[in-house]
PDB file of N, CA and C in Angstrom:
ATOM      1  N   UNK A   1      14.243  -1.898  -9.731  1.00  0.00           N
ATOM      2  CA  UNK A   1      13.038  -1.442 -10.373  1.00  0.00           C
ATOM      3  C   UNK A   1      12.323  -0.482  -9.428  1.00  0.00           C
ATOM      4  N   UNK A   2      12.083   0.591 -10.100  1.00  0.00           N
ATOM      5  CA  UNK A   2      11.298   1.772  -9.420  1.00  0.00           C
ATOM      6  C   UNK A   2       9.807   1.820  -9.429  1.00  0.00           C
ATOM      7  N   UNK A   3       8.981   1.899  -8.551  1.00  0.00           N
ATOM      8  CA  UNK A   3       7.513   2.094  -8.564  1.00  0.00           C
ATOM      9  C   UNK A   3       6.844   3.621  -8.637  1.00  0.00           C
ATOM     10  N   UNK A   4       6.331   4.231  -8.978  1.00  0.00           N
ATOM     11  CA  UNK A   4       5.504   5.441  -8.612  1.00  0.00           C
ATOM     12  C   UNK A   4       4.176   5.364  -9.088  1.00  0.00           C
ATOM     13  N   UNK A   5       3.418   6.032  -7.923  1.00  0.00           N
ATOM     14  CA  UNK A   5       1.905   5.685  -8.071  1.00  0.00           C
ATOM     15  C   UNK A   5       2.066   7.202  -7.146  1.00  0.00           C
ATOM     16  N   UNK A   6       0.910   7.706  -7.963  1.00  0.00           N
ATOM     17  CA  UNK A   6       0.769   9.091  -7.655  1.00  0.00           C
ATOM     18  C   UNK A   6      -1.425   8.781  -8.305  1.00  0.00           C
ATOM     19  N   UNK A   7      -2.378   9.512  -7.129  1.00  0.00           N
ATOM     20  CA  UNK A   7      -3.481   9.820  -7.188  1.00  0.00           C
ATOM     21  C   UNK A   7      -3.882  10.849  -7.102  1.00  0.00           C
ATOM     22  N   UNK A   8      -4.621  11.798  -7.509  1.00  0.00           N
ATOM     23  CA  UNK A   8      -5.320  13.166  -7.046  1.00  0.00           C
ATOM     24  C   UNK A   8      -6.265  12.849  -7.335  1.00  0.00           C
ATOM     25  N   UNK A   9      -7.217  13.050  -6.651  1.00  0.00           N
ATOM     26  CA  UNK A   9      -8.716  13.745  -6.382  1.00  0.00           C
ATOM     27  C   UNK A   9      -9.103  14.811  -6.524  1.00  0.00           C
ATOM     28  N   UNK A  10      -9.682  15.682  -7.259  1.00  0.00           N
ATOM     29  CA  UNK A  10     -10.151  16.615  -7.230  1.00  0.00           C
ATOM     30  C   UNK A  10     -11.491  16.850  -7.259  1.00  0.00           C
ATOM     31  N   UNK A  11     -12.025  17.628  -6.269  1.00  0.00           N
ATOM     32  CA  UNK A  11     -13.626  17.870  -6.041  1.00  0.00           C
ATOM     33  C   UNK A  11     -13.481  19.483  -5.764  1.00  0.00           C
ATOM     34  N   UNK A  12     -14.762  19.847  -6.804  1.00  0.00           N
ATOM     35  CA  UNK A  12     -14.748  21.260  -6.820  1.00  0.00           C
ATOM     36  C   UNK A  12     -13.240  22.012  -7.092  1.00  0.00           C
ATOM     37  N   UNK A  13     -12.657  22.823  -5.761  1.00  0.00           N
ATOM     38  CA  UNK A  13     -11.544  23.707  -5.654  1.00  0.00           C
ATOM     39  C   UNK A  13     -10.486  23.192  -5.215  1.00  0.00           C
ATOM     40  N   UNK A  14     -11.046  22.265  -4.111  1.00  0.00           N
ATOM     41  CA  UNK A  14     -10.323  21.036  -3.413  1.00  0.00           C
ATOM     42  C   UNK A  14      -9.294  20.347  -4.182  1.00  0.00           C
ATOM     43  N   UNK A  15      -7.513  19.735  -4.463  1.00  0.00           N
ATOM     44  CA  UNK A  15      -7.337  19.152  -4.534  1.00  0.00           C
ATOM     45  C   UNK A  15      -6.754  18.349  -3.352  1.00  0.00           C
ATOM     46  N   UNK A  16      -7.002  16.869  -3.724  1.00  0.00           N
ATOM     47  CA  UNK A  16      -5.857  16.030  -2.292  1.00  0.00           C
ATOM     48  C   UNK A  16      -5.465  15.218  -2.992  1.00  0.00           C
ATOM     49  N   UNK A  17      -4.094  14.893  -2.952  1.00  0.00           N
ATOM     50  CA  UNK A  17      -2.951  13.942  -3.630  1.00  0.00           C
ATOM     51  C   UNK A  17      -2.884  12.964  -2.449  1.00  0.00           C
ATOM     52  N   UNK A  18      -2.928  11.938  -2.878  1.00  0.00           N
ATOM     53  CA  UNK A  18      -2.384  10.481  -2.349  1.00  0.00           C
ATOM     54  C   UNK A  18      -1.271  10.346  -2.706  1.00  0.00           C
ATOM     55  N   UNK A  19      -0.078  10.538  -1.932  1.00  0.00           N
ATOM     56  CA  UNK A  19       1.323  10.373  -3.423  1.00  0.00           C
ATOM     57  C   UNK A  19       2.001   9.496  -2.693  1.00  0.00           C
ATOM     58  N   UNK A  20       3.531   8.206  -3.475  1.00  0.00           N
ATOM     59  CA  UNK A  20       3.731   7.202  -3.067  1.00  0.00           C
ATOM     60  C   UNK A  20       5.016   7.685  -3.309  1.00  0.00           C
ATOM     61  N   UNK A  21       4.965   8.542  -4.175  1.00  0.00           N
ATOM     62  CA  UNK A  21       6.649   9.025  -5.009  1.00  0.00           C
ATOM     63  C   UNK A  21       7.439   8.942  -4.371  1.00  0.00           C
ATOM     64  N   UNK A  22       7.382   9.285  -3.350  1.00  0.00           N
ATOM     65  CA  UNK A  22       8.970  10.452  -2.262  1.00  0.00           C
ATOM     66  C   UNK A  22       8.972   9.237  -1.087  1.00  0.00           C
ATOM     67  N   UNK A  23       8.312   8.257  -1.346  1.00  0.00           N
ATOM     68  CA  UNK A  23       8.612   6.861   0.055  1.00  0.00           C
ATOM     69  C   UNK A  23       9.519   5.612  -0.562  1.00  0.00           C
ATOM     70  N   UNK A  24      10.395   6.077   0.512  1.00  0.00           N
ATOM     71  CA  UNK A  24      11.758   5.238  -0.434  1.00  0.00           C
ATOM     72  C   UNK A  24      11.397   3.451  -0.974  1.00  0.00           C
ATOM     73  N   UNK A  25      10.569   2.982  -0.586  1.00  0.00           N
ATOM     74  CA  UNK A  25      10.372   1.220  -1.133  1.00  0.00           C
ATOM     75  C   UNK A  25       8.553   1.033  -0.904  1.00  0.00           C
ATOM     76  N   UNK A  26       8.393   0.712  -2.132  1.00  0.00           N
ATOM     77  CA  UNK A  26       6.336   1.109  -2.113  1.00  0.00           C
ATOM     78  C   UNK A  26       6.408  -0.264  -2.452  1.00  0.00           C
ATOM     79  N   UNK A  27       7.219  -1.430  -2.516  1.00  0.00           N
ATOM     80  CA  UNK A  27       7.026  -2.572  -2.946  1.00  0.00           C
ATOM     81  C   UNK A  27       5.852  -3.442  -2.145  1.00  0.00           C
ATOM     82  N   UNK A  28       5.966  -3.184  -0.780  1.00  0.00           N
ATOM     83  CA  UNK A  28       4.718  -4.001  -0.266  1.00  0.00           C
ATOM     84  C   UNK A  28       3.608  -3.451  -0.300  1.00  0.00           C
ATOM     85  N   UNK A  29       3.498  -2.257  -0.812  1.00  0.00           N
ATOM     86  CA  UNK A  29       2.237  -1.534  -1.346  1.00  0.00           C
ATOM     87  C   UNK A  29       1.878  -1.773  -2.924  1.00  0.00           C
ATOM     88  N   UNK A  30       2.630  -2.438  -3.338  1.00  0.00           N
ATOM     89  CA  UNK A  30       2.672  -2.696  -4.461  1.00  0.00           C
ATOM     90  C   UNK A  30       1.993  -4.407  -4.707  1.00  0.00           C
ATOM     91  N   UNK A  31       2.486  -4.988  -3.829  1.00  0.00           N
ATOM     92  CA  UNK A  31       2.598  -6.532  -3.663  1.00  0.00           C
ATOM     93  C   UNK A  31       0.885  -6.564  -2.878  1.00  0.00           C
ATOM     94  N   UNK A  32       0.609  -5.878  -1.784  1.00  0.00           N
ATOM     95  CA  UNK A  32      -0.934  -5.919  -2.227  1.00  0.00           C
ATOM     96  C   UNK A  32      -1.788  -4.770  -3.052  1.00  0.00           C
ATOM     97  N   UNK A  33      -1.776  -4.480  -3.929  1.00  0.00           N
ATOM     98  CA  UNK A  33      -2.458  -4.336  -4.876  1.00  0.00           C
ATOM     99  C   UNK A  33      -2.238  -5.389  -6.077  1.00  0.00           C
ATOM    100  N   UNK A  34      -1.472  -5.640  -5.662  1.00  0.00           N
ATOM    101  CA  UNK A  34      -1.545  -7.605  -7.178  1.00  0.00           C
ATOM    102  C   UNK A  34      -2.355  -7.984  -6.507  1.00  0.00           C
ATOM    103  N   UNK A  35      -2.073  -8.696  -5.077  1.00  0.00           N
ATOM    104  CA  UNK A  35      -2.686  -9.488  -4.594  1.00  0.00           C
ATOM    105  C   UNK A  35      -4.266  -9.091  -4.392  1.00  0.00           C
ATOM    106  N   UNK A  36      -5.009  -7.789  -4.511  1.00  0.00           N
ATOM    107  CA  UNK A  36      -5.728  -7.810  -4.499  1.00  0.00           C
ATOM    108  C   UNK A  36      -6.747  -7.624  -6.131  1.00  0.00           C
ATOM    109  N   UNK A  37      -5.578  -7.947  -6.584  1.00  0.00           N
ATOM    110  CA  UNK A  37      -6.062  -7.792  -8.019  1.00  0.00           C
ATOM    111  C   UNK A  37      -6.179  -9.128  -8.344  1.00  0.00           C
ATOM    112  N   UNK A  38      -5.330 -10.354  -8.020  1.00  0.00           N
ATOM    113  CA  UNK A  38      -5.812 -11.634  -7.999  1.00  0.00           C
ATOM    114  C   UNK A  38      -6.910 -12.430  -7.561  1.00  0.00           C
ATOM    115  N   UNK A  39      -6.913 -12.394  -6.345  1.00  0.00           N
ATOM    116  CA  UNK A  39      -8.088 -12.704  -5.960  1.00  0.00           C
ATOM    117  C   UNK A  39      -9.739 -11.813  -6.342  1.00  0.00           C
ATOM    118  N   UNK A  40      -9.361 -11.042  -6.641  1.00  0.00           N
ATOM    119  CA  UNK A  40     -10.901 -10.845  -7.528  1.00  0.00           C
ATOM    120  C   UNK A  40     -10.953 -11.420  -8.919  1.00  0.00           C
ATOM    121  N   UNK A  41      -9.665 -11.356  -9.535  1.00  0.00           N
ATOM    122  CA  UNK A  41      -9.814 -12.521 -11.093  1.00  0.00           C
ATOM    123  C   UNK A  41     -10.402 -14.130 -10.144  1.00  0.00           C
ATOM    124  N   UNK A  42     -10.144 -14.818  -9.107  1.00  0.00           N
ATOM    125  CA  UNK A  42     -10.654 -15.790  -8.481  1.00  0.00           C
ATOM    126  C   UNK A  42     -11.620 -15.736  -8.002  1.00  0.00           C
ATOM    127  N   UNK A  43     -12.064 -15.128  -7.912  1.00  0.00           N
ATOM    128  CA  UNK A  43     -13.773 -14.419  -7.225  1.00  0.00           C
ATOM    129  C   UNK A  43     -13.604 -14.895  -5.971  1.00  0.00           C
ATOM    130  N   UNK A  44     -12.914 -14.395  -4.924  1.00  0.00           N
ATOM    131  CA  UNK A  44     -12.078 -14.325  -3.573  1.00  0.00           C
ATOM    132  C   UNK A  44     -13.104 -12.987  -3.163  1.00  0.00           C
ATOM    133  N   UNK A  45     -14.168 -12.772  -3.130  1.00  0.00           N
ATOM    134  CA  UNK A  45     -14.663 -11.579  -2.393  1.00  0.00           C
ATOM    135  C   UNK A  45     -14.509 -11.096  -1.028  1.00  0.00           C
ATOM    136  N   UNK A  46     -14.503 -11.999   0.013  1.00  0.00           N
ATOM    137  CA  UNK A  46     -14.259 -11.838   1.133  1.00  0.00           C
ATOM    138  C   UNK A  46     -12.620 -11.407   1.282  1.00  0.00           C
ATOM    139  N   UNK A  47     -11.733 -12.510   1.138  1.00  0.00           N
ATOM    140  CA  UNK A  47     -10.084 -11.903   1.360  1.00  0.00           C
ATOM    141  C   UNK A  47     -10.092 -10.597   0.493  1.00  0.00           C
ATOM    142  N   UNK A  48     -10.831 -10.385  -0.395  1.00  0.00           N
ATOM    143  CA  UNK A  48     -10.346  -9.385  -1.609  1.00  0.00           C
ATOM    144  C   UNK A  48     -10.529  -7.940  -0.644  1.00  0.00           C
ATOM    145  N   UNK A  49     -12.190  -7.851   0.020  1.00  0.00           N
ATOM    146  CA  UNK A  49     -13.044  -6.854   1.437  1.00  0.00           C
ATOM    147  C   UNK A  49     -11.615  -6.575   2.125  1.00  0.00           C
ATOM    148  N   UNK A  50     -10.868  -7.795   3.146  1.00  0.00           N
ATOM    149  CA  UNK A  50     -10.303  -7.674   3.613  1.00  0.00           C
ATOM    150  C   UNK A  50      -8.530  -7.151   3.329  1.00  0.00           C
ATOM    151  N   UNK A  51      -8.283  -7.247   2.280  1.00  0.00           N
ATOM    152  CA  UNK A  51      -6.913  -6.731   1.624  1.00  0.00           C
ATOM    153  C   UNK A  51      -7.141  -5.546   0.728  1.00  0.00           C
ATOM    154  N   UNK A  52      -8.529  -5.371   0.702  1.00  0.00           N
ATOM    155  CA  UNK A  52      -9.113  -3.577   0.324  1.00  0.00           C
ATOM    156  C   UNK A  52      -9.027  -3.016   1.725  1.00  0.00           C
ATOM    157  N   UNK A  53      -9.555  -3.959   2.965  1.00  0.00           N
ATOM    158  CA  UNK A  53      -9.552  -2.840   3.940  1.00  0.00           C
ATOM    159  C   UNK A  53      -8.632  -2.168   4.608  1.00  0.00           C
ATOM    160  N   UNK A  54      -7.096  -3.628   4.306  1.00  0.00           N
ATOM    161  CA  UNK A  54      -6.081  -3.054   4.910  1.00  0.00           C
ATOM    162  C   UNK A  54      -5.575  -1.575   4.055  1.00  0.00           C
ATOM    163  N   UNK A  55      -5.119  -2.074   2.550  1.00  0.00           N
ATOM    164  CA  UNK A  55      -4.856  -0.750   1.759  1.00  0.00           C
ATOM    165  C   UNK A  55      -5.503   0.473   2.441  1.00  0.00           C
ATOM    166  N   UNK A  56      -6.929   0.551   2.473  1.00  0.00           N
ATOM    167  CA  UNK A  56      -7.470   1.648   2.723  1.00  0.00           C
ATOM    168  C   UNK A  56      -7.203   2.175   4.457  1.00  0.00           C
ATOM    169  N   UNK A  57      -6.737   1.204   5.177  1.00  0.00           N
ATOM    170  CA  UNK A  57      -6.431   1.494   6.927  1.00  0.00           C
ATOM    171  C   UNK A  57      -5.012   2.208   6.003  1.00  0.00           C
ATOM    172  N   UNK A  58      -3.975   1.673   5.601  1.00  0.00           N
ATOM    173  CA  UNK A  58      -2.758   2.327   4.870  1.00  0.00           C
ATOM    174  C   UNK A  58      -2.972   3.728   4.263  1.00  0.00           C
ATOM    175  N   UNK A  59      -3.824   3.631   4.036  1.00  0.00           N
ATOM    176  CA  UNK A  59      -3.887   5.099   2.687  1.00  0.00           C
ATOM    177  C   UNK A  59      -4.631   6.157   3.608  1.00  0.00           C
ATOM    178  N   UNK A  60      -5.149   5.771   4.776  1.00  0.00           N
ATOM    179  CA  UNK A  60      -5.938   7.026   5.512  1.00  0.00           C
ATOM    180  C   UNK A  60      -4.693   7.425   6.683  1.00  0.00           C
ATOM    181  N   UNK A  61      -3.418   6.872   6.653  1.00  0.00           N
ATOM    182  CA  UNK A  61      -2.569   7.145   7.548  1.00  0.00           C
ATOM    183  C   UNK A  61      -1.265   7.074   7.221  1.00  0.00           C
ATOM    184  N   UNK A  62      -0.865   8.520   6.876  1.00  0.00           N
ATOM    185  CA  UNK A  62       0.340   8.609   6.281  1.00  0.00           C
ATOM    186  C   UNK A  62       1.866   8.328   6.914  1.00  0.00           C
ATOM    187  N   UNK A  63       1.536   8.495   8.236  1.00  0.00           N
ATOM    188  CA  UNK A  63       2.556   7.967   9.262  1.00  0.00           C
ATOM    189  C   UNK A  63       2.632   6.429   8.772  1.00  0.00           C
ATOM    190  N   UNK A  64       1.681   5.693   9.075  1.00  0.00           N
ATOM    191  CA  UNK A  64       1.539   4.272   8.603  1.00  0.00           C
ATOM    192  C   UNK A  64       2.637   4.053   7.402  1.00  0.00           C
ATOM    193  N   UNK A  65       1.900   4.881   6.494  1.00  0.00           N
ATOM    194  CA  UNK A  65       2.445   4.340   4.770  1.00  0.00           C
ATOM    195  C   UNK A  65       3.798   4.547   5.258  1.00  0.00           C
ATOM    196  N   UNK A  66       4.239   5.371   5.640  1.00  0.00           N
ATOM    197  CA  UNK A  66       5.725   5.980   5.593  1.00  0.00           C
ATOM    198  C   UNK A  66       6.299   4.810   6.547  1.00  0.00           C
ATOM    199  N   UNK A  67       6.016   4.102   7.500  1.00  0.00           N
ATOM    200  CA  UNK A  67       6.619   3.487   8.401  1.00  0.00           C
ATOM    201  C   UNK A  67       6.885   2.065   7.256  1.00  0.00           C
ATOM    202  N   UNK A  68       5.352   1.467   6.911  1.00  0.00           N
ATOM    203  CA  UNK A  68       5.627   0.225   5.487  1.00  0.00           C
ATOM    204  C   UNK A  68       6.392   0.718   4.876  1.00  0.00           C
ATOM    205  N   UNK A  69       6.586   1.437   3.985  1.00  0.00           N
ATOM    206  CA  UNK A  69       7.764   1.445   3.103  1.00  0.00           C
ATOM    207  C   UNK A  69       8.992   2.179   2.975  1.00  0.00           C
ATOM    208  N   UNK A  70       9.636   1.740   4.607  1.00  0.00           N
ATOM    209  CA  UNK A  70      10.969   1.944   4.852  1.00  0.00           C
ATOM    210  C   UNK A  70      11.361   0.669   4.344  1.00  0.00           C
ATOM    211  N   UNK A  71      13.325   0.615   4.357  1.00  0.00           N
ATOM    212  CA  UNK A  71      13.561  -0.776   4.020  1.00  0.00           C
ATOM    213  C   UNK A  71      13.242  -1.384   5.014  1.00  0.00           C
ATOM    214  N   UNK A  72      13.551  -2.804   4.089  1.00  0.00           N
ATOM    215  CA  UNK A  72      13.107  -4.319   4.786  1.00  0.00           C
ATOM    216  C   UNK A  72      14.269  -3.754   6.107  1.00  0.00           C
ATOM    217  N   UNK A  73      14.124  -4.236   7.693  1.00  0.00           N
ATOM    218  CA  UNK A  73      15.182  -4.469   8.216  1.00  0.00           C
ATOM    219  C   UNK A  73      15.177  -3.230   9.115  1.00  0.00           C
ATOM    220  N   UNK A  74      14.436  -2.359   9.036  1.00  0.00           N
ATOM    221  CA  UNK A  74      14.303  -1.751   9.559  1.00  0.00           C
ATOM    222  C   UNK A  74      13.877  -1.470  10.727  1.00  0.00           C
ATOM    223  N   UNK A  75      14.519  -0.686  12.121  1.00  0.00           N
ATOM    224  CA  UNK A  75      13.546  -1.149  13.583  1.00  0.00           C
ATOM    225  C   UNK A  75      12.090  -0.958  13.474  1.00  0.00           C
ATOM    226  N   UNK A  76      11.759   0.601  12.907  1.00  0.00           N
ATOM    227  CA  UNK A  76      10.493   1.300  13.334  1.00  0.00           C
ATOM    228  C   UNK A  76       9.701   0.551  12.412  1.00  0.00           C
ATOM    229  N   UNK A  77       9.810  -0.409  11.861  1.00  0.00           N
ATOM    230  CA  UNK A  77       8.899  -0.745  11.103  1.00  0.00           C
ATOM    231  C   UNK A  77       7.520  -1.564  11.921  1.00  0.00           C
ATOM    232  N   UNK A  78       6.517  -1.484  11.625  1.00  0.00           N
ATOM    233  CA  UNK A  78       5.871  -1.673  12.436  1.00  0.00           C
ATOM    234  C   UNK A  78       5.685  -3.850  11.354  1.00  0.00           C
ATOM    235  N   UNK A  79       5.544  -4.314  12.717  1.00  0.00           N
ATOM    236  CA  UNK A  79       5.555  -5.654  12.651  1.00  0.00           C
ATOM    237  C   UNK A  79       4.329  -6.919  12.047  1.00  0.00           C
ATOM    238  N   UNK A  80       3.486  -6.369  12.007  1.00  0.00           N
ATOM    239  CA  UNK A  80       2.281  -6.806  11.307  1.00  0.00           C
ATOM    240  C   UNK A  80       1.997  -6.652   9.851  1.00  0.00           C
ATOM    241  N   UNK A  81       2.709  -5.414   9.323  1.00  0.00           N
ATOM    242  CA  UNK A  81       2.882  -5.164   8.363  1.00  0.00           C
ATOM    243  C   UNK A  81       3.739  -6.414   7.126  1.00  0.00           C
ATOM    244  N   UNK A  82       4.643  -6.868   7.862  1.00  0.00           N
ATOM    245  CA  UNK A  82       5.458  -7.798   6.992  1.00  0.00           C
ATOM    246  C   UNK A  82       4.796  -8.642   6.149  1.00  0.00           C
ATOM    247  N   UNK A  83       5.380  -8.864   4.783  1.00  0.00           N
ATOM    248  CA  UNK A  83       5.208 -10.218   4.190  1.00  0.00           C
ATOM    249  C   UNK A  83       6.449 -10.885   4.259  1.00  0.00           C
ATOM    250  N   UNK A  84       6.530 -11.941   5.176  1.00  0.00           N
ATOM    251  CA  UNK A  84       7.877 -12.775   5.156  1.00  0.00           C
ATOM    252  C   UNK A  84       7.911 -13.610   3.583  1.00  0.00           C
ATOM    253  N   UNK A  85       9.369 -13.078   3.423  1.00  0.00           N
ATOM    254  CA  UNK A  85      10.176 -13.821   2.144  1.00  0.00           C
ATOM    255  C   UNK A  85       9.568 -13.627   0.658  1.00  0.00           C
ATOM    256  N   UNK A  86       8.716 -12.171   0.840  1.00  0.00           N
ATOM    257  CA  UNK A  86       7.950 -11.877  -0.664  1.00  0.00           C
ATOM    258  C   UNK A  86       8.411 -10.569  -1.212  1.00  0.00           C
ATOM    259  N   UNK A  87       8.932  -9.492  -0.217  1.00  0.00           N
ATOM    260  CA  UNK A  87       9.297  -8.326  -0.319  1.00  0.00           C
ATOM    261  C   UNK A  87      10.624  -8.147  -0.716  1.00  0.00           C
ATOM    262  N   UNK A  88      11.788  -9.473  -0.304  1.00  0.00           N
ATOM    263  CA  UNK A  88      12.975  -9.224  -0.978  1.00  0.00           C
ATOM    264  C   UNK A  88      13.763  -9.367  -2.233  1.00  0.00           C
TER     265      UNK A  88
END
């Protein structure tokens, strides 16, 4: 199963694309945005702050995104990032 999530912004003349398309596995980018879509149906406000803030540390650093969604197994992947046994 394939994901694509593609955003633009446009202000004024300005456009800026957020794009997810062209990163080979967006699944754990995918897996929190449920999760942060759950816990606000639970009224989880605080974890919800905190799994908005990571997304948004993700989305202001494209090196980042690109490093999360290499495959699972990968060296450069950076290690904090993981969800053990949810991503496979």
């Amino acid at each position: 199963m394939e994901f694509a999530a593609v955003r633009v912004i446009t202000i004024g003349n300005i456009t800026h694309e957020i794009w997810l398309k062209d990163m080979p596995n967006i699944r754990r980018i995918y897996i929190l945005l449920n999760d942060i879509y759950i816990v606000r149906a639970f009224r989880q406000y605080r974890l919800e702050e905190d799994l908005f803030a990571k997304l948004i540390f993700l989305m202001r650093s494209r090196e980042l995104a690109i490093k999360v969604t290499r495959e699972y197994g990968n060296i450069y992947n950076p290690e904090f990032i993981y969800i053990k046994n949810r991503d496979r």
